[in-house]
Protein backbone atom coordinates (compact mmCIF):
# COMPACT_ATOMS: atom_id res chain seq x y z
CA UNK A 1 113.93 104.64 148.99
CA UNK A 2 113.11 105.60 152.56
CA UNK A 3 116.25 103.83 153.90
CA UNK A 4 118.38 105.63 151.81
CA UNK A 5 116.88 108.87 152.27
CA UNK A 6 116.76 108.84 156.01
CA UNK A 7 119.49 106.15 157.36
CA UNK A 8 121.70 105.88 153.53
CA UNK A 9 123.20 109.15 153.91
CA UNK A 10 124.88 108.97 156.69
CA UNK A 11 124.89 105.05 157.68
CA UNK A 12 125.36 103.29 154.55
CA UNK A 13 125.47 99.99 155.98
CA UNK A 14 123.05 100.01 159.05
CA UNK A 15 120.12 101.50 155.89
CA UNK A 16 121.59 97.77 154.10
CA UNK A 17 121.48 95.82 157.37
CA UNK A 18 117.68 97.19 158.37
CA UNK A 19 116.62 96.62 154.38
CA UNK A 20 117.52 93.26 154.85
CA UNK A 21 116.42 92.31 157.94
CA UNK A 22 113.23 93.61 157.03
CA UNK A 23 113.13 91.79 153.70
CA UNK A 24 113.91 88.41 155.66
CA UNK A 25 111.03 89.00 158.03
CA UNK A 26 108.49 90.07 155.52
CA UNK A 27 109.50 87.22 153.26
CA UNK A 28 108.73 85.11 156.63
CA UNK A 29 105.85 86.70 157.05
CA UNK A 30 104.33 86.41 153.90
CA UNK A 31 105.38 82.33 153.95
CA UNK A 32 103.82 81.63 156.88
CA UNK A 33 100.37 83.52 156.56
CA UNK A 34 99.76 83.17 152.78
CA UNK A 35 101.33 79.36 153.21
CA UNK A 36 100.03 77.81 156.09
CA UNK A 37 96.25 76.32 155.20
CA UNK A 38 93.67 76.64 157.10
CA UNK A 39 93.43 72.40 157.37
CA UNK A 40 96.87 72.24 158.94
CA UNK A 41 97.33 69.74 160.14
CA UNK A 42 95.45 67.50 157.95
CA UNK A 43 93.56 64.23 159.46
CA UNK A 44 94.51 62.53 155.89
CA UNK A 45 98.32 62.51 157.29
CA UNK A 46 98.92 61.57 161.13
CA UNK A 47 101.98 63.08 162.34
CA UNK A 48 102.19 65.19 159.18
CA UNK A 49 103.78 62.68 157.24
CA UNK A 50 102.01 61.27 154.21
CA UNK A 51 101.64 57.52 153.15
CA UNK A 52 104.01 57.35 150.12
CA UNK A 53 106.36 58.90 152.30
CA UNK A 54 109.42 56.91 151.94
CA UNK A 55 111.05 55.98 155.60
CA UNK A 56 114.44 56.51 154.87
CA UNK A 57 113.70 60.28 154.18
CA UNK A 58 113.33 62.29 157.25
CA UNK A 59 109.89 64.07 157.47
């Protein structure tokens, strides 16, 4: 609603372009805060990869 009320009236598509560029980066945001724990990385796992792993899948 701000958007449109201050940039959708008279630039349509910059109000889209800035709604979704801030969408992306919040969605980023959010990802990487809420996502990352606070063991990362964890000592169970060197080099991040796990032990049933399978070597033919990139990690």
């Amino acid at each position: 609603m701000v958007l449109h009320s201050t940039l959708g009236r008279r630039h349509r598509g910059t109000a889209l372009a800035a709604g979704l560029v801030f969408t992306l980066w919040f969605t980023w945001f959010l990802v990487t805060w809420l996502g990352m724990p606070d063991s990362y990385p964890s000592p169970l796992c060197p080099g991040n990869v796990p032990p049933w792993w399978p070597d033919f899948v990139p990690a």
